[in-house]
N, C-alpha and C. Protein backbone atom coordinates (compact mmCIF):
# COMPACT_ATOMS: atom_id res chain seq x y z
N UNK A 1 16.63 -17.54 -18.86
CA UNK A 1 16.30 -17.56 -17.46
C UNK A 1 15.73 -18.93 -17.12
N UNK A 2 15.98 -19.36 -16.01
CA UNK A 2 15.61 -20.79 -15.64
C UNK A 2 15.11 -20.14 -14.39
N UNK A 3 13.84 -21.01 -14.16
CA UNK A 3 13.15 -20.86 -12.54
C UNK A 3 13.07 -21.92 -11.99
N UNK A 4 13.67 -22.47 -10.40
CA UNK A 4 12.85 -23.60 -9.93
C UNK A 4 12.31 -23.21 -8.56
N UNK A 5 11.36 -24.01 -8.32
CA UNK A 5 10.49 -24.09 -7.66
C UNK A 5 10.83 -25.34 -6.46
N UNK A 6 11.50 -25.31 -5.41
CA UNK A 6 11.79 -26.54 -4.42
C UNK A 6 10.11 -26.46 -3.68
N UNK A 7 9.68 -27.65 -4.31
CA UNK A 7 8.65 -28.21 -3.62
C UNK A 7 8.63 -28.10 -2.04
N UNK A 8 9.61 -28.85 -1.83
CA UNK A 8 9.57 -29.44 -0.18
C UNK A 8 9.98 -28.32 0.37
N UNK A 9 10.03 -27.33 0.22
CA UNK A 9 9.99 -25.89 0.94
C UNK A 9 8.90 -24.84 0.75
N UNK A 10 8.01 -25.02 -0.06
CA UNK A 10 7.32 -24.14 -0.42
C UNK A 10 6.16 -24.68 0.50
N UNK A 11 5.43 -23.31 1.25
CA UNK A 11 4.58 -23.28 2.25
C UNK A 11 3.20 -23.04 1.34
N UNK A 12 2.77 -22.23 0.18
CA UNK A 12 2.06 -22.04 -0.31
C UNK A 12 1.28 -21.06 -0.14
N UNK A 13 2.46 -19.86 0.57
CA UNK A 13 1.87 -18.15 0.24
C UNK A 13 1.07 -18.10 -0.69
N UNK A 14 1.63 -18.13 -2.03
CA UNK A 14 0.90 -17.40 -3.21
C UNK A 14 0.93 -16.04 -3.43
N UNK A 15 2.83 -16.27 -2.39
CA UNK A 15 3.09 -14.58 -2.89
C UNK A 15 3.73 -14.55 -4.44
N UNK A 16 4.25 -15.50 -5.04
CA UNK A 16 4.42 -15.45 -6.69
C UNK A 16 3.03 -15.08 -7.48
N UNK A 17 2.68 -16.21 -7.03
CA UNK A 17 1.13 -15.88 -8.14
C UNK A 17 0.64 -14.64 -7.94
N UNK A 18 0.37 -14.16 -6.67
CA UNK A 18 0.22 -12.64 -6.97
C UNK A 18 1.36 -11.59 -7.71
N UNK A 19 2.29 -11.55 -7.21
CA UNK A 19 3.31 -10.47 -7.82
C UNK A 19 3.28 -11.29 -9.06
N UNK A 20 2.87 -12.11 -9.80
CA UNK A 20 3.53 -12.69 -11.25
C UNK A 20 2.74 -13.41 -11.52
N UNK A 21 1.63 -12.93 -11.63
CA UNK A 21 0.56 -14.04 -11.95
C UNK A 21 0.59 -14.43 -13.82
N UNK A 22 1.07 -14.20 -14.51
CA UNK A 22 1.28 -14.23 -15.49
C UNK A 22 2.24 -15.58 -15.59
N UNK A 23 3.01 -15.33 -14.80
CA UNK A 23 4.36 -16.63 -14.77
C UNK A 23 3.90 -17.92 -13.54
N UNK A 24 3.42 -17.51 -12.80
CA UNK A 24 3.30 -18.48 -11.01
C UNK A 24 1.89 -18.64 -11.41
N UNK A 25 1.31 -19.84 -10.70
CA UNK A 25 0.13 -20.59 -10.45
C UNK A 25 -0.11 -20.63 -9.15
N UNK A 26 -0.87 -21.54 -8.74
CA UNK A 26 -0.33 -22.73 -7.44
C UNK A 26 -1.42 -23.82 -7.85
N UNK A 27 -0.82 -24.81 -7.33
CA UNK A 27 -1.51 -26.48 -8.07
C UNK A 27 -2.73 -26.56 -7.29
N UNK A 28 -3.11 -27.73 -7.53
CA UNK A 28 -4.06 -27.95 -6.38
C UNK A 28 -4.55 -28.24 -5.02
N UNK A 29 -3.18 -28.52 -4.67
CA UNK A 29 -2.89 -28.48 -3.18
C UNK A 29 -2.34 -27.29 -2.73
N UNK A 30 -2.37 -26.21 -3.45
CA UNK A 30 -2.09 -24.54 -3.23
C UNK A 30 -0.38 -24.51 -2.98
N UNK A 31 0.04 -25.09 -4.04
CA UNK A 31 1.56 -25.11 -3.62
C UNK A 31 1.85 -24.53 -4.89
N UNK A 32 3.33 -23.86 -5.09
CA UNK A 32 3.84 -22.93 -6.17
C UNK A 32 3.70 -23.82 -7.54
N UNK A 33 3.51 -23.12 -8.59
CA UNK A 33 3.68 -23.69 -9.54
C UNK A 33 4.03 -22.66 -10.79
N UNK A 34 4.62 -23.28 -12.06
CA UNK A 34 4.50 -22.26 -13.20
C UNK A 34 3.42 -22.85 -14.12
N UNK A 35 2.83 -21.18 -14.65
CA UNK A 35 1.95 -21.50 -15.79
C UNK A 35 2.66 -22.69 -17.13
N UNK A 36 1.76 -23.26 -17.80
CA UNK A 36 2.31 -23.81 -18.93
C UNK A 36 2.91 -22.73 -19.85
N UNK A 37 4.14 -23.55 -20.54
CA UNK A 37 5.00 -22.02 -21.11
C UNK A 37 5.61 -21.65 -20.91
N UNK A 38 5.93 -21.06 -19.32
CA UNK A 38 6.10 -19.96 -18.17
C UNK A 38 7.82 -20.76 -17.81
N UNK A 39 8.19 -22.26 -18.54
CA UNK A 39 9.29 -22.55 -17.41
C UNK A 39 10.68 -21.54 -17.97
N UNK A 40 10.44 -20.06 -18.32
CA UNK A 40 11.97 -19.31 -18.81
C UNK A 40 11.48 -17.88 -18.35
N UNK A 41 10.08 -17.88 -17.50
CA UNK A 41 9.36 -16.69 -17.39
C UNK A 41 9.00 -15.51 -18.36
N UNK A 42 9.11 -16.24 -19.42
CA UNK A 42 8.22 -15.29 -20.89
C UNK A 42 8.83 -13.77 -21.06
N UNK A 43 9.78 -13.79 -20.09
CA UNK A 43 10.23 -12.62 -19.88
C UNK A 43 9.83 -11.42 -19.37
N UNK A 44 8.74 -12.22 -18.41
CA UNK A 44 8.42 -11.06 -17.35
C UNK A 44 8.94 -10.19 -16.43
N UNK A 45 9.17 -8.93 -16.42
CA UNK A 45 10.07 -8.25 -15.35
C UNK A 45 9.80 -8.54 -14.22
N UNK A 46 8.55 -9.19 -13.65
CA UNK A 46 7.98 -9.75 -11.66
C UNK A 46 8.79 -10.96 -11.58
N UNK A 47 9.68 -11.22 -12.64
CA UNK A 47 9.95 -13.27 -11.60
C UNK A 47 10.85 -12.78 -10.95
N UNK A 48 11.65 -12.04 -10.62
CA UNK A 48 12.79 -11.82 -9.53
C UNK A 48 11.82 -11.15 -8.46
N UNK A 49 11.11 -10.06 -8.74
CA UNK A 49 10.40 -9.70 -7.97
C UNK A 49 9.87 -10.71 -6.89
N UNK A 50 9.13 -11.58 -7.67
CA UNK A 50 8.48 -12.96 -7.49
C UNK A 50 8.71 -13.42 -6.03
N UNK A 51 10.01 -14.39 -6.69
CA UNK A 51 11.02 -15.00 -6.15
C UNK A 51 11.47 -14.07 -4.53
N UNK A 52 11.64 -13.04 -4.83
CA UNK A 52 12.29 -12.11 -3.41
C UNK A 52 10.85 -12.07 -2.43
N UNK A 53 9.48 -12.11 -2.93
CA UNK A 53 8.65 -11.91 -1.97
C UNK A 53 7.92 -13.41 -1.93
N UNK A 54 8.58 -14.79 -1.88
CA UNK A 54 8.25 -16.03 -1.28
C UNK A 54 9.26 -16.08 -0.11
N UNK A 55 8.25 -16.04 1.30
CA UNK A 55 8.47 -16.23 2.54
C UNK A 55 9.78 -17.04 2.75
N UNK A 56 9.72 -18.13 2.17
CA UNK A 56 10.45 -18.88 2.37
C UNK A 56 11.33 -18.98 1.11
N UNK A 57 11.97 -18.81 0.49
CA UNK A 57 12.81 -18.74 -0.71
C UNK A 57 12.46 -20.14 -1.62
N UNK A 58 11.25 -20.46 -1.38
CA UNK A 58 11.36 -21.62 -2.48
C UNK A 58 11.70 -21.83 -3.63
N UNK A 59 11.54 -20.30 -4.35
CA UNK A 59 11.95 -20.18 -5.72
C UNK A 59 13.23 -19.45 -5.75
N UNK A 60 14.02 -19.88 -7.08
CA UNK A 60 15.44 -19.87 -7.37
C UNK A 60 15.34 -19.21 -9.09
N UNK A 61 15.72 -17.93 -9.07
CA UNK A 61 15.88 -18.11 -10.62
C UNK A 61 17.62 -17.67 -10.84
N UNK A 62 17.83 -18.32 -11.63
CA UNK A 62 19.01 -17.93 -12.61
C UNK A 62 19.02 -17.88 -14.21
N UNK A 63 20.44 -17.30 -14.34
CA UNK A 63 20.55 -17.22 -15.93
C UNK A 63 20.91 -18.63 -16.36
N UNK A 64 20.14 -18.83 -18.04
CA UNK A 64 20.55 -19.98 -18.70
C UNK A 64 21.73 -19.25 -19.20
N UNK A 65 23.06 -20.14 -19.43
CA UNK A 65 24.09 -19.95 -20.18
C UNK A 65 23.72 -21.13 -21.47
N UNK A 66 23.99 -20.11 -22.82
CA UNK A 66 24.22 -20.73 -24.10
C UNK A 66 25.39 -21.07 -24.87
């Protein structure tokens, strides 16, 4: 799983970090971020969750192909 995070769209809900606080942060300017670790989501079942409840779709996950 790959997650990104488009900066220049993200308003800084902190609806990830709640639904997925395990995987989502937010930096210090309260903008999205992933925990260290976190960039394949550790395999948490919330990052789609996540992702569907940011206002603005800043976050994107897809599958890694091997």
């Amino acid at each position: 799983m790959h997650i990104d995070i488009d900066k220049d769209v993200c308003i800084g809900a902190g609806q990830c970090a709640l639904t997925a606080p395990d995987v989502f942060t937010q930096d210090d300017d309260g903008y999205s971020a992933l925990l260290p670790g976190q960039e394949g989501g550790g395999g948490s079942p919330l990052v789609r969750e996540a992702a569907r409840a940011c206002p603005v779709s800043a976050i994107t996950v897809s599958e890694t192909v091997s």
